[in-house]
Protein backbone atom coordinates (compact mmCIF):
# COMPACT_ATOMS: atom_id res chain seq x y z
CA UNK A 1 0.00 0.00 0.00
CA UNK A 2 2.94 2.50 0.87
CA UNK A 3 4.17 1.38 -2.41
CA UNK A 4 1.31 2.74 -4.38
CA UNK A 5 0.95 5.51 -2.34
CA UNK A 6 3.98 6.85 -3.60
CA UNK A 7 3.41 5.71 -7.07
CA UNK A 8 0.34 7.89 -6.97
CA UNK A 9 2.63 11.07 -5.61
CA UNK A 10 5.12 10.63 -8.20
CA UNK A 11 2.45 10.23 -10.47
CA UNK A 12 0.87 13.48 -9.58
CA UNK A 13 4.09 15.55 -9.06
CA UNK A 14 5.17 15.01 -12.78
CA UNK A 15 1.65 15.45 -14.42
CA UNK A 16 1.45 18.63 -12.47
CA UNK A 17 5.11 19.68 -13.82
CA UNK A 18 4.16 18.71 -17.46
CA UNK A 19 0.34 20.00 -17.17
CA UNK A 20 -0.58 22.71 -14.51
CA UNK A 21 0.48 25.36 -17.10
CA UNK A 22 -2.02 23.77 -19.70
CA UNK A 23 -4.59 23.70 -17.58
CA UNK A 24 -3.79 27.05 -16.18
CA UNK A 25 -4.12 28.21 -19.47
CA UNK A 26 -7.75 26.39 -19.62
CA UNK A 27 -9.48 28.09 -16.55
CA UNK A 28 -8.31 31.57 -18.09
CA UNK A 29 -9.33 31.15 -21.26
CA UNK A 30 -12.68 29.28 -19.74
CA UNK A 31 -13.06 32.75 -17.86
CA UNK A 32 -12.63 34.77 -21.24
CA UNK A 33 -15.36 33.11 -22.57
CA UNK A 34 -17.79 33.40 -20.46
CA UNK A 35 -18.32 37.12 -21.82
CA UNK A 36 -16.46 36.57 -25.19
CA UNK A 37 -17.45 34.11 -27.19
CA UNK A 38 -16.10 32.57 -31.27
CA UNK A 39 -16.81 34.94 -33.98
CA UNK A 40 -20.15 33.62 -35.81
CA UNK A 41 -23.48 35.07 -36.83
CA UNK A 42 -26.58 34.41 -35.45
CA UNK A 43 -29.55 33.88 -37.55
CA UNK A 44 -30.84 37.29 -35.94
CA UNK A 45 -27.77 39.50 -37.46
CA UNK A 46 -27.80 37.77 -40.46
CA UNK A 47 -31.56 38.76 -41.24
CA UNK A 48 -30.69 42.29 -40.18
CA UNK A 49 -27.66 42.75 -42.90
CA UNK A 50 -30.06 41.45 -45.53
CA UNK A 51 -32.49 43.83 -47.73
CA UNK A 52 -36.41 43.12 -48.35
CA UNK A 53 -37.19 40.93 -51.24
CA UNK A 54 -38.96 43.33 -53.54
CA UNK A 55 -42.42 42.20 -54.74
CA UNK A 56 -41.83 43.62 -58.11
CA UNK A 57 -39.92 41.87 -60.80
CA UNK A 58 -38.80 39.43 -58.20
CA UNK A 59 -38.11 36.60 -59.57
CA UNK A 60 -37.91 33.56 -61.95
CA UNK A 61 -39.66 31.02 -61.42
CA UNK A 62 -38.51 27.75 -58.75
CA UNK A 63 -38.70 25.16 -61.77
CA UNK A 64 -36.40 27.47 -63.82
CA UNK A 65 -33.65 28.17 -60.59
CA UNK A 66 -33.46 24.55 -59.47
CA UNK A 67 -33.15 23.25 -63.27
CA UNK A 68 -30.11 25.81 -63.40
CA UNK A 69 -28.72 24.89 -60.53
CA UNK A 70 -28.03 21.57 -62.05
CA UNK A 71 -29.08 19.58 -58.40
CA UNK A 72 -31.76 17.16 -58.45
CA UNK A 73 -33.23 17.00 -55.24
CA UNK A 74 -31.71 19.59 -52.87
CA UNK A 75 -32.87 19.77 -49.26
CA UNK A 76 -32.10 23.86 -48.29
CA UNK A 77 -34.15 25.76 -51.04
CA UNK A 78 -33.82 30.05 -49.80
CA UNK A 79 -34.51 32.96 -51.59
CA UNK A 80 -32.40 36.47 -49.93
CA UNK A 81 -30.81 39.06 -51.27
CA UNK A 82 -27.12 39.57 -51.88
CA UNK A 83 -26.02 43.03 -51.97
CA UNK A 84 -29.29 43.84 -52.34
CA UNK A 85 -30.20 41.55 -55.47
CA UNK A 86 -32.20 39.09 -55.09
CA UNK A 87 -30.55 35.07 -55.09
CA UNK A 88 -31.76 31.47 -54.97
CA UNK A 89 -29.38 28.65 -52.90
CA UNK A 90 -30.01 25.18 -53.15
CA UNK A 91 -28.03 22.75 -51.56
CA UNK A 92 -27.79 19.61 -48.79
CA UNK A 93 -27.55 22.06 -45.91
CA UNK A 94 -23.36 20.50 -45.24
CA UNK A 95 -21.13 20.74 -48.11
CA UNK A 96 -22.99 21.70 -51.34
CA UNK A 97 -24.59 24.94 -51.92
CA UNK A 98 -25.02 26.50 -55.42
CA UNK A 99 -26.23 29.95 -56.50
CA UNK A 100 -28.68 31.57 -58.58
CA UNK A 101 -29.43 34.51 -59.67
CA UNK A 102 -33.14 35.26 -58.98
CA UNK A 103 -33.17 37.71 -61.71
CA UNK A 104 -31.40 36.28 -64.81
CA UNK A 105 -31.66 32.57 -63.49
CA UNK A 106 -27.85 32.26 -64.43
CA UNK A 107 -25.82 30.06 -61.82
CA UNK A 108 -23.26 31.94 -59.75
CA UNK A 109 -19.93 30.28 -60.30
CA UNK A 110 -18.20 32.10 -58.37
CA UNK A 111 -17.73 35.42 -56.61
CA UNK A 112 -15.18 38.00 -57.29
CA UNK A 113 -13.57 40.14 -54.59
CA UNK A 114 -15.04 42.93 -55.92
CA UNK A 115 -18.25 41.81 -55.43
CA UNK A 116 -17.53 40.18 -52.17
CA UNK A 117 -16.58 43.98 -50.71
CA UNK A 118 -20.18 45.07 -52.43
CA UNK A 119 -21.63 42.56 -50.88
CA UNK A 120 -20.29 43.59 -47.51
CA UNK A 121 -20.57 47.11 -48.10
CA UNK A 122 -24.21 46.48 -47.91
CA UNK A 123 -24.89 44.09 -45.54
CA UNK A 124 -23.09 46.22 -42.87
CA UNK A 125 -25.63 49.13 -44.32
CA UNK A 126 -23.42 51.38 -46.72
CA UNK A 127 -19.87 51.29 -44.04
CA UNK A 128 -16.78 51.41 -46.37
CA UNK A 129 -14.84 48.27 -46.31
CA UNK A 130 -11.35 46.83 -48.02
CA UNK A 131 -11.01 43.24 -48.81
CA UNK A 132 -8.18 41.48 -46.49
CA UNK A 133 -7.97 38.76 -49.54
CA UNK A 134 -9.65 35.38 -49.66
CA UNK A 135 -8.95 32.20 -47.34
CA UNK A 136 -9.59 28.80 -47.39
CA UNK A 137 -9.97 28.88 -43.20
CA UNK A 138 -8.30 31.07 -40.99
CA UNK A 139 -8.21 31.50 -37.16
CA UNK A 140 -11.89 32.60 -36.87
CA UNK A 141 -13.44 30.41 -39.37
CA UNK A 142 -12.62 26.81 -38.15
CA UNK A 143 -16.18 25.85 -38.08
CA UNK A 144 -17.20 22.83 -40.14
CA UNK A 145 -20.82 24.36 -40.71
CA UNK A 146 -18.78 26.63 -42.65
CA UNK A 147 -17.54 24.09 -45.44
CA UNK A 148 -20.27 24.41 -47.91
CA UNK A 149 -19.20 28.29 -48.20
CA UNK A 150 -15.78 27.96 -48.96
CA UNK A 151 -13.44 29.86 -49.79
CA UNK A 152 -14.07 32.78 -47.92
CA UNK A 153 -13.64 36.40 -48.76
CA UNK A 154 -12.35 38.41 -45.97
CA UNK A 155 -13.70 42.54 -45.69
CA UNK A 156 -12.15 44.50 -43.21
CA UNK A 157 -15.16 47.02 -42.72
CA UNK A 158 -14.91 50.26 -41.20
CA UNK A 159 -17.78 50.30 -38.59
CA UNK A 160 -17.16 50.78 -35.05
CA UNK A 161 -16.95 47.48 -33.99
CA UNK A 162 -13.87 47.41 -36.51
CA UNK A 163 -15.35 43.93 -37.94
CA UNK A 164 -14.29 41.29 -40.52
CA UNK A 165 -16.98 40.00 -42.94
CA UNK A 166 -16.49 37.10 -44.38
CA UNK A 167 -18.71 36.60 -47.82
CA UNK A 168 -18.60 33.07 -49.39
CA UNK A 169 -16.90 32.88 -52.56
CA UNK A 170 -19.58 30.93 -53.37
CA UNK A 171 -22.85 32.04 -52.69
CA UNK A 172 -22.19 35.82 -52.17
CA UNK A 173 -23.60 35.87 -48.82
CA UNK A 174 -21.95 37.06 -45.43
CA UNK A 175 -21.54 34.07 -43.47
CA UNK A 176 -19.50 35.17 -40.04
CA UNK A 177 -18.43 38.37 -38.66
CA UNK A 178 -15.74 39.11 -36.13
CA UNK A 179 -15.42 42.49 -34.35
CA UNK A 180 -12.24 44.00 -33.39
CA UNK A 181 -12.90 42.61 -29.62
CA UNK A 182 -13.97 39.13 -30.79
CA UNK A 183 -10.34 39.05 -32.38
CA UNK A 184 -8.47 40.23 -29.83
CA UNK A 185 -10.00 38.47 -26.79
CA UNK A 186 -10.53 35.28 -29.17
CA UNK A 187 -6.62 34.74 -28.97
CA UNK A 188 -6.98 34.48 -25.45
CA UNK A 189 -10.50 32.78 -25.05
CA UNK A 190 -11.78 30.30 -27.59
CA UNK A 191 -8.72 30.19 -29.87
CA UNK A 192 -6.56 28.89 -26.55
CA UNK A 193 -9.22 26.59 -24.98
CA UNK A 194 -9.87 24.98 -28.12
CA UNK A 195 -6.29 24.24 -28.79
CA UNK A 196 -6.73 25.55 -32.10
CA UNK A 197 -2.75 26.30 -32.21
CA UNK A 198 -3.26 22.89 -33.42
CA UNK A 199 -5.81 22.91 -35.99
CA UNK A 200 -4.89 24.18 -39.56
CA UNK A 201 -1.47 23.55 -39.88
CA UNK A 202 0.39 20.19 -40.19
CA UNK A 203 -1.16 18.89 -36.82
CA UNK A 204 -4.75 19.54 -38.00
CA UNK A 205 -5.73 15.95 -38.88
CA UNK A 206 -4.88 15.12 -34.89
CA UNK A 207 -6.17 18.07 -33.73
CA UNK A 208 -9.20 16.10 -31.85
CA UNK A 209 -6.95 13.14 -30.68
CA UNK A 210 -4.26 15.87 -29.26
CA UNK A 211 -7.21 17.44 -27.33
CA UNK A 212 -8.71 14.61 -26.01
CA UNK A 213 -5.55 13.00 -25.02
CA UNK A 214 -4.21 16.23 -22.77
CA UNK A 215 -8.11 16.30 -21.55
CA UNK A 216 -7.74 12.94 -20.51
CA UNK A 217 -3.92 13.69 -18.78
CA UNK A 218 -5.72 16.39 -17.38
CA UNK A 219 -8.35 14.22 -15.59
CA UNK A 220 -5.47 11.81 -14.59
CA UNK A 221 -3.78 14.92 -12.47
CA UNK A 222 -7.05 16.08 -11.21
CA UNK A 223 -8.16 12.83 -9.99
CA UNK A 224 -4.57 11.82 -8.75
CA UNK A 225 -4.12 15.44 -6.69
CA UNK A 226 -7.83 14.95 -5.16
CA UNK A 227 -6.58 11.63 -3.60
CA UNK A 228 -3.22 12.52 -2.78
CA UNK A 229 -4.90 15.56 -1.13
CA UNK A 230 -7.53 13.53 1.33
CA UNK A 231 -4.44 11.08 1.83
CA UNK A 232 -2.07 13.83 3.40
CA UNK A 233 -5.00 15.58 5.21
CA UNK A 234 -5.50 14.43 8.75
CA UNK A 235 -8.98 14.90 9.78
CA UNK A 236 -8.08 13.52 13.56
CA UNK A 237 -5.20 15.15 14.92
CA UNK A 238 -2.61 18.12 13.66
CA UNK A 239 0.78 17.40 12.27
CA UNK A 240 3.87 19.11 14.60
CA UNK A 241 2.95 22.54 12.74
CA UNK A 242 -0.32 22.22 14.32
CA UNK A 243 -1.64 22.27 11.17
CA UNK A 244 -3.71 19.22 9.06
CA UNK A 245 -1.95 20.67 5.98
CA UNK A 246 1.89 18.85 6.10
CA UNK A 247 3.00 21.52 3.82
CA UNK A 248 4.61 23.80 5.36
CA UNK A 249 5.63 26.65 3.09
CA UNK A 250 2.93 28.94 2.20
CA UNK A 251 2.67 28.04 -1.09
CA UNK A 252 2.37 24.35 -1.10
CA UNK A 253 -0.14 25.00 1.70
CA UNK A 254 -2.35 26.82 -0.38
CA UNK A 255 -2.21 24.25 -3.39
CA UNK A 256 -3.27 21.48 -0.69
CA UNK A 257 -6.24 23.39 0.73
CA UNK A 258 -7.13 24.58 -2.65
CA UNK A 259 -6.91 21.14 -4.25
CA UNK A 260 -9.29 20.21 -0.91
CA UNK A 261 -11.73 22.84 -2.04
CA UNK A 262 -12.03 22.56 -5.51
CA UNK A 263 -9.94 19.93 -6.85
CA UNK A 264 -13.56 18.07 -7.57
CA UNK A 265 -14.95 21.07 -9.34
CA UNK A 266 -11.93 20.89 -11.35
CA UNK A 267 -11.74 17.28 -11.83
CA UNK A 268 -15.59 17.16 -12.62
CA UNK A 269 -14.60 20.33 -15.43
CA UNK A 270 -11.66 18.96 -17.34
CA UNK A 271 -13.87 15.80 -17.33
CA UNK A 272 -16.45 17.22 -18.82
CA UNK A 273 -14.41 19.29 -21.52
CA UNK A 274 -13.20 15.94 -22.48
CA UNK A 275 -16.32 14.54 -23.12
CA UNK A 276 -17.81 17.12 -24.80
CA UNK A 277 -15.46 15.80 -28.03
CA UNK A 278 -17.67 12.50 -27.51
CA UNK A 279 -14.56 10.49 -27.47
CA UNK A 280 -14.43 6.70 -28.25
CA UNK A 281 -17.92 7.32 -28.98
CA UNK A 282 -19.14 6.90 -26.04
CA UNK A 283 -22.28 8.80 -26.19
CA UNK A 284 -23.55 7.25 -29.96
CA UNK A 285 -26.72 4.91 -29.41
CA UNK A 286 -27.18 1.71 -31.03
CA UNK A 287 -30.35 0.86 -32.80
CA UNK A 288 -32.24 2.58 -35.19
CA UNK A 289 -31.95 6.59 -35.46
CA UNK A 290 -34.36 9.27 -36.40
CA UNK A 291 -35.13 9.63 -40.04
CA UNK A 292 -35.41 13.29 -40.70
CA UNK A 293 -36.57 13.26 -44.21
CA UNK A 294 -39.64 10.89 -43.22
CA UNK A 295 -40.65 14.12 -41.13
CA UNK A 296 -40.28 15.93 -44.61
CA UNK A 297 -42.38 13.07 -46.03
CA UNK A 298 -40.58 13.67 -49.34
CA UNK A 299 -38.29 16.11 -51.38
CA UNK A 300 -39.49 20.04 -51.74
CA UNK A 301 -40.77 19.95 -55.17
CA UNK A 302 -40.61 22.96 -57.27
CA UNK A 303 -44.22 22.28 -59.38
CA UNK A 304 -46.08 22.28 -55.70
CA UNK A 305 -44.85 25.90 -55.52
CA UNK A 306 -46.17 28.59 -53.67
CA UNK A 307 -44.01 30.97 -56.20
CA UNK A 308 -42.42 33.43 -54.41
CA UNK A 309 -44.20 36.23 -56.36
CA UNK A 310 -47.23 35.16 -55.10
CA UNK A 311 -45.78 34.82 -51.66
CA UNK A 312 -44.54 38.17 -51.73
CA UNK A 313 -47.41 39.25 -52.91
CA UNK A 314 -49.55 37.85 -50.14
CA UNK A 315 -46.81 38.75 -47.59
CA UNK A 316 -47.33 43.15 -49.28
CA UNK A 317 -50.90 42.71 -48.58
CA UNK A 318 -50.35 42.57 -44.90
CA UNK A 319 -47.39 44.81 -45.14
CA UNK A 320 -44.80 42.18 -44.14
CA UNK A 321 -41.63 43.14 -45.83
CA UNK A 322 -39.55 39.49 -46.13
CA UNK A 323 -36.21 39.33 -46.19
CA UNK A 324 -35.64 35.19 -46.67
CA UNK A 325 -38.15 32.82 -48.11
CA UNK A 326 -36.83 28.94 -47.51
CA UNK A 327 -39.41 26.57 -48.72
CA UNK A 328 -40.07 22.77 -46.47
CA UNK A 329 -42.16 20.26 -46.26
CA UNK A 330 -43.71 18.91 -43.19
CA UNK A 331 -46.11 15.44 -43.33
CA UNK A 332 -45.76 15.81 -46.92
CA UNK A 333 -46.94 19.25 -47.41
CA UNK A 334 -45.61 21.88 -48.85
CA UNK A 335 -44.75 25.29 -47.07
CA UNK A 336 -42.90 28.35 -47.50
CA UNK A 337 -41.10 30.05 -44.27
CA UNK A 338 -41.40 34.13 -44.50
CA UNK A 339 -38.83 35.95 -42.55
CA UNK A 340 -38.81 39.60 -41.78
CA UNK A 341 -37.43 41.91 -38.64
CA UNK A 342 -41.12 41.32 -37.10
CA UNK A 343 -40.83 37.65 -37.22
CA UNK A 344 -41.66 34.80 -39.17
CA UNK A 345 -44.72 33.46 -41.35
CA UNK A 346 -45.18 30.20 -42.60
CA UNK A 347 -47.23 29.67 -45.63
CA UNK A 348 -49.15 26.68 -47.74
CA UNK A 349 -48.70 25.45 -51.09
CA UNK A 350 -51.28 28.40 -52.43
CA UNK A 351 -49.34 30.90 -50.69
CA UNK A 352 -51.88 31.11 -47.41
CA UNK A 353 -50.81 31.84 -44.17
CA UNK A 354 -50.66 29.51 -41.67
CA UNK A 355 -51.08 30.82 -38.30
CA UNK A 356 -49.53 27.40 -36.94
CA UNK A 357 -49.59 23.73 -37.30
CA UNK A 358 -51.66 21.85 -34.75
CA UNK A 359 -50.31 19.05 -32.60
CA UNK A 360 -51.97 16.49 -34.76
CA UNK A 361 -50.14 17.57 -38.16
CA UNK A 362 -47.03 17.84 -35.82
CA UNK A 363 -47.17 14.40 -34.39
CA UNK A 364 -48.26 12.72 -38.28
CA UNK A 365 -45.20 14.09 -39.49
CA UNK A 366 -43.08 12.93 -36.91
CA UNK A 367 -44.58 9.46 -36.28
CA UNK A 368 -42.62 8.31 -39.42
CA UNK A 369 -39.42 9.26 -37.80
CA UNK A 370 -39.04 5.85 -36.18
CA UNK A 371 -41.83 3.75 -37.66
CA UNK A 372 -40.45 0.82 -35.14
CA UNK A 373 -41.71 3.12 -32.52
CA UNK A 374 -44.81 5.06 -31.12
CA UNK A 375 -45.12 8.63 -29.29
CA UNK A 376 -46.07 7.83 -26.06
CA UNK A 377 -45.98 10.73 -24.71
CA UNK A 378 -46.76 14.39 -26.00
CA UNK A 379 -45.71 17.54 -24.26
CA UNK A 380 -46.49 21.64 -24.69
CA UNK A 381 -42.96 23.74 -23.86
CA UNK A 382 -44.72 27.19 -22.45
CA UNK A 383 -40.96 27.99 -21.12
CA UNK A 384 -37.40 26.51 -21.27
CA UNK A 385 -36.45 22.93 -19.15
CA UNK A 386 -33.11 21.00 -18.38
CA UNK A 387 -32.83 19.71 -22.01
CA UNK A 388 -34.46 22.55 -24.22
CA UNK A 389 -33.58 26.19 -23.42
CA UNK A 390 -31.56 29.18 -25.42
CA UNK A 391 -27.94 30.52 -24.62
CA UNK A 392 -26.43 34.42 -24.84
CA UNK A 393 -25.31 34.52 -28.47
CA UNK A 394 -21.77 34.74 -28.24
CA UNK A 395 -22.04 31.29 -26.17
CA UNK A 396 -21.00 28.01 -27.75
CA UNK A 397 -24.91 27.29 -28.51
CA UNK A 398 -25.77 30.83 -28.64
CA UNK A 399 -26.70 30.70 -32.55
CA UNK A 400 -29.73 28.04 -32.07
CA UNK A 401 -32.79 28.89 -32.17
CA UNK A 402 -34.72 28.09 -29.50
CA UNK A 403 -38.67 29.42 -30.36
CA UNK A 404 -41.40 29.02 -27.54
CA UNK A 405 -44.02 27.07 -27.18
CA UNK A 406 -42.26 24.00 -29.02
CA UNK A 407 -43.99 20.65 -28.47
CA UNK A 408 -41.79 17.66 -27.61
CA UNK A 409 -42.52 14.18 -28.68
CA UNK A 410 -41.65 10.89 -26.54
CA UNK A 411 -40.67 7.84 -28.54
CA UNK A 412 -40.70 4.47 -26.97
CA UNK A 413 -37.99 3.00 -28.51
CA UNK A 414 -35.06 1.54 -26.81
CA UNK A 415 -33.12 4.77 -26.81
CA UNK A 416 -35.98 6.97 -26.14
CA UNK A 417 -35.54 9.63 -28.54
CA UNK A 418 -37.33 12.57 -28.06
CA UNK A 419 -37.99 15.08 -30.63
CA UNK A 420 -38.70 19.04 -30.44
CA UNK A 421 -40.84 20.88 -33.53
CA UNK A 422 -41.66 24.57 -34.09
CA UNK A 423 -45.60 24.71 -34.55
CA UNK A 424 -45.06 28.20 -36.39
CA UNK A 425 -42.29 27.05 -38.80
CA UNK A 426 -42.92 23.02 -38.67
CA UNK A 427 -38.67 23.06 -38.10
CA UNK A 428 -37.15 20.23 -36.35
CA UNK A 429 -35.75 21.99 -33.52
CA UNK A 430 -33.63 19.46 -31.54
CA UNK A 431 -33.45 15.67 -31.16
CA UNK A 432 -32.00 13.56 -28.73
CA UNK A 433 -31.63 9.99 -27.67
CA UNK A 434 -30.87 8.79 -23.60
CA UNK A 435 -27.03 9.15 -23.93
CA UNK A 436 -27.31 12.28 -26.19
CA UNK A 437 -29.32 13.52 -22.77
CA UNK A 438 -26.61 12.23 -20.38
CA UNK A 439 -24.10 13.62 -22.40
CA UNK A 440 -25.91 17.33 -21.44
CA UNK A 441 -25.73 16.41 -17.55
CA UNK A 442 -21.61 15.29 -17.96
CA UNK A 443 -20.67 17.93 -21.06
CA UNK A 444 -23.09 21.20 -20.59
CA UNK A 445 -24.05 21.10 -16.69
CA UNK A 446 -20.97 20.48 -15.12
CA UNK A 447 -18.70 22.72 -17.35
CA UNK A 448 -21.23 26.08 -17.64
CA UNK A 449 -23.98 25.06 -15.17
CA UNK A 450 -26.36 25.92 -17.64
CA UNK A 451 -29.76 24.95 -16.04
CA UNK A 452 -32.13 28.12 -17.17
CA UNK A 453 -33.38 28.07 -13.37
CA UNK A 454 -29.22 29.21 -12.66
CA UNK A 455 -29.12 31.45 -15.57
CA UNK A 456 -31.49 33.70 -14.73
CA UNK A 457 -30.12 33.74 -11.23
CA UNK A 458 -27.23 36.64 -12.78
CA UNK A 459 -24.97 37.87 -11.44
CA UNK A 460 -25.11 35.47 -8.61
CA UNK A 461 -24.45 32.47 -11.58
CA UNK A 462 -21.15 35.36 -12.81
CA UNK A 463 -19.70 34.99 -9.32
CA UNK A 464 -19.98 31.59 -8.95
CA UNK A 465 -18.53 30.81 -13.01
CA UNK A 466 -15.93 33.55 -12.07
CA UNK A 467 -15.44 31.64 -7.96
CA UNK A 468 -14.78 28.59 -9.05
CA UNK A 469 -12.71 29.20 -12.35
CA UNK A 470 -10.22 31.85 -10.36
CA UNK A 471 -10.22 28.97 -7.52
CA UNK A 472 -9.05 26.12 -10.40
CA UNK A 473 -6.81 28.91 -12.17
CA UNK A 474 -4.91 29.86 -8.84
CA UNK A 475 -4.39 25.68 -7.98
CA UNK A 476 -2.85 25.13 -11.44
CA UNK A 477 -0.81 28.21 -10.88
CA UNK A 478 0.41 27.47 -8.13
CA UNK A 479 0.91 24.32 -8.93
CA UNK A 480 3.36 25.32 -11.99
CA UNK A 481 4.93 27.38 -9.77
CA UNK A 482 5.88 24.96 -7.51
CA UNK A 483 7.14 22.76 -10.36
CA UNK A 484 8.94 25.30 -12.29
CA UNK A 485 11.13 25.74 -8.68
CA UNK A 486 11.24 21.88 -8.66
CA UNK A 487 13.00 21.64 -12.18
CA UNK A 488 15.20 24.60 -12.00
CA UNK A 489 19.14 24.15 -11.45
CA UNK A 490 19.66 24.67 -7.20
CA UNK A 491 22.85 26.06 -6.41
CA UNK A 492 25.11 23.74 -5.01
């Protein structure tokens, strides 16, 4: 027993050395981005950069777009504007998107950096901007959702937020921004806790195992000082200091009591940063998964219509001025989603408005999602819960939409999936399965404490984020400290 016990010291003495800097690096970052998030844009500032689709002249019909967009059966089908002109995109919604012009019904094959500035100039509302050049991916623009845009076109625009727009070389359209303090604190917020020093370059294909394997170390020294900790604590008796602690300088003192204190709210959030990269799999279900097209019930077909002349034109009537039209089918029939600053509008095939579906078309539509399987259980979302609820937009989640009410579905099926729709839109709003639901209690909860009931508890849930992560930064810190004097040359 003596033996291990040593071992275990050892153990935890040289994966503090080579670590506590790392994860030092982790709780300060972590702390950045609790008020500084990634660069993206939200569905909400992307509808505000975008101009009304005019109800004259506008456009050609869907038949003659999706014939010269040369797809057969795409699943995203939007009409918006780019620099104020209107444009169809088709595409699968992850790597293939295709442009066309709503006017001429001539494919976009690609976008020039002259028109990507244009472009910008007038999403960001007439501000002068100068094109940085295009890029493949650069620092800001990592995300994979991003992939069907590529290459970028970067605009240095001269608002006051000092921003970068990126337009797709592809589509036209302005895909991310990045203000001047999104770039600055990014460096020392998402850019470091990510480890994206390693993504891009010649380490990028083992980007993910390189973070989960110093997540995992990092769990191994957490664990490792929480035990070592108890073991040297006496909790009957003092040692000759008169102390519990048997540290007697100051600052090895502090690293035990702190270690004491919050060594299992650090264990629990290194753990959970680990896990939130799903490794080994651990949190994929067996069996049979949801089938979102059999909630479509079929491919959007461009005869079923409604045009979106006589959208518009329905849309002028009650002096809605859209800005995106995206057409979807829900239980096999056909609608058109209206988007302005007011809000949204969905429409039928004759260009109708819906005020919303009912539970019953809901449920129809979703019943074929796991035909193996029944909805037991039916439920009304009046306000957020544990599993369904909206983040601050520069949070990691903060660019889903998250619409109230929204009426959940119970499967029965082994993995009890559970499904979330939008009665206004008929949009899938989030799925899950009994590990994807663990995996929020282990990932989400324990490294943001993101119930909704603690959310709206601010600033009390600020000091306690800010508590605990200056409490985990100053026991890694000290902790380097301690090793850095351990591994530097004593004079003899």
């Amino acid at each position: 027993m003596h033996q291990w016990r040593r071992w275990l010291y050892l153990l935890h003495r040289w994966a503090g050395i080579g670590l506590c800097l790392v994860m030092a690096l982790w709780f300060v970052s972590g702390l950045v981005m609790l008020y500084v998030g990634y660069p993206k844009l939200t569905p909400a500032e992307q509808l505000r950069g975008l101009a009304p689709l005019q109800t004259q002249g506008c456009c050609i019909p869907l038949e003659q777009a999706l014939q010269a967009s040369g797809l057969r059966e795409p699943k995203l089908w939007r009409l918006a504007s780019v620099a104020g002109q209107p444009r169809y995109f088709f595409g699968d919604g992850r790597k293939t998107l295709v442009a066309v012009d709503a006017l001429t019904g001539q494919r976009i094959m690609a976008v020039s950096e002259e028109e990507a500035v244009a472009a910008a100039r007038h999403f960001a509302g007439g501000v002068a901007g100068q094109s940085l050049g295009p890029v493949q991916e650069d620092a800001w623009t990592h995300s994979r959702a991003l992939d069907a845009y590529r290459p970028l076109h970067r605009v240095a625009m001269q608002d006051e937020a000092r921003s970068w727009l990126y337009v797709s070389a592809v589509s036209g359209e302005v895909v991310r921004d990045a203000s001047l303090t999104e770039r600055t604190w990014g460096w020392a917020g998402a850019w470091l806790h990510w480890l994206y020093i390693f993504r891009g370059g010649a380490l990028g294909p083992w980007w993910t195992d390189i973070v989960i394997g110093l997540s995992l170390a990092g769990s191994v020294l957490g664990l490792s000082g929480l035990v070592v900790g108890i073991w040297r604590w006496r909790f009957k008796g003092r040692y000759k200091s008169g102390s519990r602690s048997p540290y007697r300088a100051p600052l090895a003192r502090w690293h035990h009591l702190l270690g004491l204190g919050g060594g299992l709210l650090a264990l629990t959030w290194v753990l959970s940063g680990l896990l939130s990269l799903n490794p080994w799999r651990v949190f994929d279900a067996s069996g049979p998964k949801l089938d979102r097209q059999a909630y479509a019930g079929g491919p959007v077909q461009a005869q079923q219509g409604p045009q979106p002349s006589a959208v518009l034109a329905t849309l002028a009537e009650r002096g809605i001025a859209a800005r995106t039209l995206e057409w979807r089918r829900v239980g096999g029939q056909q609608f058109v989603w209206a988007q302005s600053q007011g809000g949204g509008l969905l429409l039928d095939a004759q260009a109708r408005p819906v005020q919303a579906l009912d539970e019953a078309a809901l449920l129809a539509a979703a019943a074929p999602m796991l035909p193996q399987a029944r909805v037991e259980q039916r439920q009304w979302l009046h306000a957020y819960d544990a599993y369904y609820y909206a983040r601050e937009p520069h949070t990691m989640t903060g660019q889903r939409e998250r619409p109230l009410p929204a009426l959940r579905l119970v499967f029965d099926d082994a993995q009890a999936h559970w499904v979330e729709v939008d009665p206004a839109s008929g949009a899938l709003l989030q799925t899950s399965n009994r590990l994807q639901r663990v995996e929020r209690w282990l990932f989400a909860f324990l490294h943001s404490f993101d119930l909704p009931q603690f959310l709206a508890l601010r600033p009390l849930w600020d000091a306690w984020m800010l508590g605990f992560g200056g409490a985990g930064l100053a026991l890694c810190l000290s902790g380097a400290w301690m090793g850095w004097r351990r591994l530097r040359p004593r004079r003899g």
